[in-house]
N, C-alpha and C. Protein backbone atom coordinates (compact mmCIF):
# COMPACT_ATOMS: atom_id res chain seq x y z
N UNK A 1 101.70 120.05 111.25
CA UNK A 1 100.71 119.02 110.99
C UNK A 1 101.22 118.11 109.88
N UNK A 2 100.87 116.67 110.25
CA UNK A 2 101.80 116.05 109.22
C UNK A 2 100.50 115.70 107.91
N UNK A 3 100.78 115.68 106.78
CA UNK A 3 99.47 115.11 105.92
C UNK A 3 99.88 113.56 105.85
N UNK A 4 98.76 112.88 105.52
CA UNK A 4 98.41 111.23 105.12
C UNK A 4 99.68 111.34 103.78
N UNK A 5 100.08 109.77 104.22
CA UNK A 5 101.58 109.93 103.38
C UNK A 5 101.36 108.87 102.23
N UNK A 6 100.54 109.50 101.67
CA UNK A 6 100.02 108.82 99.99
C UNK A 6 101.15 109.21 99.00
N UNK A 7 102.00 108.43 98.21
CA UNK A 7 102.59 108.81 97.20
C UNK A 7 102.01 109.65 96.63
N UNK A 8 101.11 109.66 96.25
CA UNK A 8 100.48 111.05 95.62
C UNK A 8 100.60 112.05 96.08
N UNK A 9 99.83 112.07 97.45
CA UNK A 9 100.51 113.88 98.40
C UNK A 9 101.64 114.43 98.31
N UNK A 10 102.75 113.46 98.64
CA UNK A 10 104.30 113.67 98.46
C UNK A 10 104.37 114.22 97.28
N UNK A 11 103.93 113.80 95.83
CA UNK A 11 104.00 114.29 94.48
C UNK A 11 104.01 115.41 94.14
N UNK A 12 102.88 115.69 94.71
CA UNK A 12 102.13 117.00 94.07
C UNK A 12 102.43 117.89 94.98
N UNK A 13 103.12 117.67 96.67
CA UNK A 13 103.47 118.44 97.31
C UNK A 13 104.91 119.17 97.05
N UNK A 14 105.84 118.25 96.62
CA UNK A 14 107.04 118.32 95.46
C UNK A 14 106.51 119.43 94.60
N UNK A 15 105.90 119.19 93.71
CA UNK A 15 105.60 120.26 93.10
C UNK A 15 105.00 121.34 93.38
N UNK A 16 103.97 121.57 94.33
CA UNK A 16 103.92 123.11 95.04
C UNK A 16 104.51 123.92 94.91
N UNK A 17 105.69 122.97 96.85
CA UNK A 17 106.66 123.38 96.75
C UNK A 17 107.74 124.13 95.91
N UNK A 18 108.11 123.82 94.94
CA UNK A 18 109.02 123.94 94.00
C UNK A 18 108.32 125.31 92.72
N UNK A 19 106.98 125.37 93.12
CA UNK A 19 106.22 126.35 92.22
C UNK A 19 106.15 127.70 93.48
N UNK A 20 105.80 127.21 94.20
CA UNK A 20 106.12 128.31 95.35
C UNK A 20 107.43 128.96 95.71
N UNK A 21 108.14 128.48 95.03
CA UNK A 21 109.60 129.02 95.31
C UNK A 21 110.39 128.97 93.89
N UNK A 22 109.22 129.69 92.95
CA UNK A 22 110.47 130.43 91.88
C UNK A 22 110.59 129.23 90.63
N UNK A 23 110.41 127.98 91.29
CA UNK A 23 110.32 126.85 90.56
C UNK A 23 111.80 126.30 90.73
N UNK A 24 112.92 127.01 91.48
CA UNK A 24 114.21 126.03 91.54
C UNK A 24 114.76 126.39 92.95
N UNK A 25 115.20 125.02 93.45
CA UNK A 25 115.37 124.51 95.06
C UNK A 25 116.52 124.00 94.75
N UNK A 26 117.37 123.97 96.33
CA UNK A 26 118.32 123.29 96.45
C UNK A 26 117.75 121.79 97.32
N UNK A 27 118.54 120.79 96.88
CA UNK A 27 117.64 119.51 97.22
C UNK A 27 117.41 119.26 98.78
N UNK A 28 118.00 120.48 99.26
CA UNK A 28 118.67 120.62 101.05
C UNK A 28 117.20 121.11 101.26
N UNK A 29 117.33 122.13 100.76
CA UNK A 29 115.70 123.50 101.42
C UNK A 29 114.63 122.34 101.03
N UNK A 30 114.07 121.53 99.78
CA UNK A 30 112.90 121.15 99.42
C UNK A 30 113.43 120.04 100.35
N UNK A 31 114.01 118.97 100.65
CA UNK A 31 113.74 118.44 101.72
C UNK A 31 113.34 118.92 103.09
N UNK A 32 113.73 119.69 103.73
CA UNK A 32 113.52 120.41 105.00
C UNK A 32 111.91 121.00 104.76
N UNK A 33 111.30 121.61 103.57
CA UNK A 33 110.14 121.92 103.54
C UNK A 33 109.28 120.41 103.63
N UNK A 34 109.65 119.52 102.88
CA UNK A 34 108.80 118.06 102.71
C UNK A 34 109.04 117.30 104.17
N UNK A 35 110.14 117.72 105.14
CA UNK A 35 109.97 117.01 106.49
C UNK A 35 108.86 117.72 107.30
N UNK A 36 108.62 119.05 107.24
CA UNK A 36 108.01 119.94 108.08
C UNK A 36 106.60 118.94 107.87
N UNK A 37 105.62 118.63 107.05
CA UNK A 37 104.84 117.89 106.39
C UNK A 37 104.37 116.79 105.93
N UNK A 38 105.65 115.64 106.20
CA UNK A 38 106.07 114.52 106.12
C UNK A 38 106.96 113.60 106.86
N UNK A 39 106.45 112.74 106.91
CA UNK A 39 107.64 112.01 107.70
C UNK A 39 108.15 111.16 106.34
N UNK A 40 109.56 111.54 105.93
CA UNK A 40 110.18 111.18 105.22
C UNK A 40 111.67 110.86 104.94
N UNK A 41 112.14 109.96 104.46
CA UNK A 41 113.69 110.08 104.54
C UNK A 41 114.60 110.93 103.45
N UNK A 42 115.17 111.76 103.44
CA UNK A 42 115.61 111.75 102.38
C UNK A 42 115.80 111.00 100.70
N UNK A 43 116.56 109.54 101.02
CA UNK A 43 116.43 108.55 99.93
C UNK A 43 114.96 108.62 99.49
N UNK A 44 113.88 108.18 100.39
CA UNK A 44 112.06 108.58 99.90
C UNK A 44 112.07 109.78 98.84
N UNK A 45 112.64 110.83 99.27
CA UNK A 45 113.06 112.15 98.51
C UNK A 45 113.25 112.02 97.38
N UNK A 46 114.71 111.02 97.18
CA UNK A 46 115.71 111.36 96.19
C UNK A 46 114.72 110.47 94.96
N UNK A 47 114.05 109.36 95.49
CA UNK A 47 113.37 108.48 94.58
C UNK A 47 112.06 108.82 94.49
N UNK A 48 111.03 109.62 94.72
CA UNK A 48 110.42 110.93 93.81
C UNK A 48 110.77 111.45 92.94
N UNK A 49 111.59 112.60 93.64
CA UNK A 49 112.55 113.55 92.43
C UNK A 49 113.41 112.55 91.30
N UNK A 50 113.78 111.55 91.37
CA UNK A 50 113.94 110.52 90.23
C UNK A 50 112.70 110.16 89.31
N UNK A 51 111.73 109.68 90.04
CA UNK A 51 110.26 109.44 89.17
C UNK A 51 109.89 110.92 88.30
N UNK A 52 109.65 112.07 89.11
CA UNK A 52 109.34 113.29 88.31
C UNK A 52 109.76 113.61 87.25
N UNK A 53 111.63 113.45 87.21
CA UNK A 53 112.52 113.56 86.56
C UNK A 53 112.32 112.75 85.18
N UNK A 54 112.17 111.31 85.86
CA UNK A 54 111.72 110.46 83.98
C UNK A 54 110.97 110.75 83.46
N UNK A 55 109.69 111.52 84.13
CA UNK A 55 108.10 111.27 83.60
C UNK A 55 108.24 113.30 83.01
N UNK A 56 109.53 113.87 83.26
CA UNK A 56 109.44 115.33 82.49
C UNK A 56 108.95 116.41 83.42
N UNK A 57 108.64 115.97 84.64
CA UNK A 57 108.06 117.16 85.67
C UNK A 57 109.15 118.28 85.76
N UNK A 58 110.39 117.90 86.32
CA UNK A 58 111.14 118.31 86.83
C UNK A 58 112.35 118.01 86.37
N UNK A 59 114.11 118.87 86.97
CA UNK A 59 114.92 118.63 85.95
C UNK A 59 115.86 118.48 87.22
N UNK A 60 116.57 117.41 87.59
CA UNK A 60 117.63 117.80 88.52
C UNK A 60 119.23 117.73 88.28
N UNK A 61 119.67 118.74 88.61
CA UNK A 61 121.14 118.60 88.51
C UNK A 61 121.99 118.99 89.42
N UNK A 62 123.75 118.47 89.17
CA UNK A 62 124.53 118.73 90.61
C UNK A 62 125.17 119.65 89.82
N UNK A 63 125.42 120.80 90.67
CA UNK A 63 126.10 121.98 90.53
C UNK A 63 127.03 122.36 91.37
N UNK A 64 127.99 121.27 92.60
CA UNK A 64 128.19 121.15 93.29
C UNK A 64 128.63 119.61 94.00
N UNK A 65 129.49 118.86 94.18
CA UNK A 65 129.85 117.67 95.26
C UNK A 65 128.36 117.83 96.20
N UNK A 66 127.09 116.65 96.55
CA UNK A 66 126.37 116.69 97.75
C UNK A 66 125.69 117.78 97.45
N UNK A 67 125.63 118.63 95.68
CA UNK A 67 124.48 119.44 96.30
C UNK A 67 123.95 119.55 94.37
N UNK A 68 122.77 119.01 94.93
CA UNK A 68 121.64 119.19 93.78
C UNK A 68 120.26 120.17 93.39
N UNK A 69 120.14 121.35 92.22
CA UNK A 69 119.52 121.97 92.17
C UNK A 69 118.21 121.38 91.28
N UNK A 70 117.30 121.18 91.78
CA UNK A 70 115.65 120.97 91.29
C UNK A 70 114.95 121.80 90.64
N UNK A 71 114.85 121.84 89.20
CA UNK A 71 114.14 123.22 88.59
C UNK A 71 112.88 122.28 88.32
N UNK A 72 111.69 123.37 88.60
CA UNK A 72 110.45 123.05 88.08
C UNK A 72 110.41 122.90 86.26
N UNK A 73 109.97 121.67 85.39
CA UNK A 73 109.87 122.20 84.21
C UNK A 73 108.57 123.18 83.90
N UNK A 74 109.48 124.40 83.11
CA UNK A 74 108.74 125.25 82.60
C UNK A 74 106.89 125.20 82.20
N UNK A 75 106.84 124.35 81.95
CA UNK A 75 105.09 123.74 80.91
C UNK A 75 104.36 123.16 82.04
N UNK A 76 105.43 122.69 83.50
CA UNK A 76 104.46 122.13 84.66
C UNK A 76 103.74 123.26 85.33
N UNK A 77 105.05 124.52 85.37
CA UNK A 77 105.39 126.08 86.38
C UNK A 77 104.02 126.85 86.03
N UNK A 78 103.64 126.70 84.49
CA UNK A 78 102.69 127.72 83.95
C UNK A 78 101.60 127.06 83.97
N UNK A 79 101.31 125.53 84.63
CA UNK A 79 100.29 124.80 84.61
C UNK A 79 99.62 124.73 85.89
N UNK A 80 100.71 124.88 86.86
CA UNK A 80 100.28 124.83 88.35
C UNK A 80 100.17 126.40 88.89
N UNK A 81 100.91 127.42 87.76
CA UNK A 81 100.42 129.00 88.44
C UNK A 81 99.29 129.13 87.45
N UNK A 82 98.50 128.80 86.89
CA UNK A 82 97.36 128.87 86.45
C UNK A 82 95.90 128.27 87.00
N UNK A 83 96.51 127.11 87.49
CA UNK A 83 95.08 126.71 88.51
C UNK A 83 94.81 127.83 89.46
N UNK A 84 95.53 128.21 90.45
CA UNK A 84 95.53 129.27 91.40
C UNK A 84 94.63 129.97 91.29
């Protein structure tokens, strides 16, 4: 089922995601979870995870040629497993 493709949904679905899984993704898997849900392009992807990144959500780095690891920041991880 795809959800309504509000920048916002994408946002906060990013972050779920990424809280649901430990808090760190390879930028491969959290895309493939955000297509299942989205109709999205990658680049759409990469320029999120750029916005998150300035605003302190999230931390991304290449650990790897083509491959980037996404850690949840810590203070978001204990903010979003606390609503629950």
């Amino acid at each position: 089922m795809l959800i309504t493709r509000f920048p916002s949904n994408i946002v906060l679905r990013i972050l779920e995601i990424l809280n649901e899984n430990t808090g760190i993704m390879k930028d491969t898997d959290l895309y493939e979870a955000l297509r299942r849900e989205f109709d999205i392009s990658y680049h759409e992807m990469m320029r999120y995870l750029m916005m998150l990144e300035i605003r302190g959500y999230i931390h991304v780095s290449s650990s790897r040629e083509n491959l980037r690891v996404i850690s949840l920041n810590p203070r978001i991880k204990e903010y979003l497993t606390s609503r629950t």
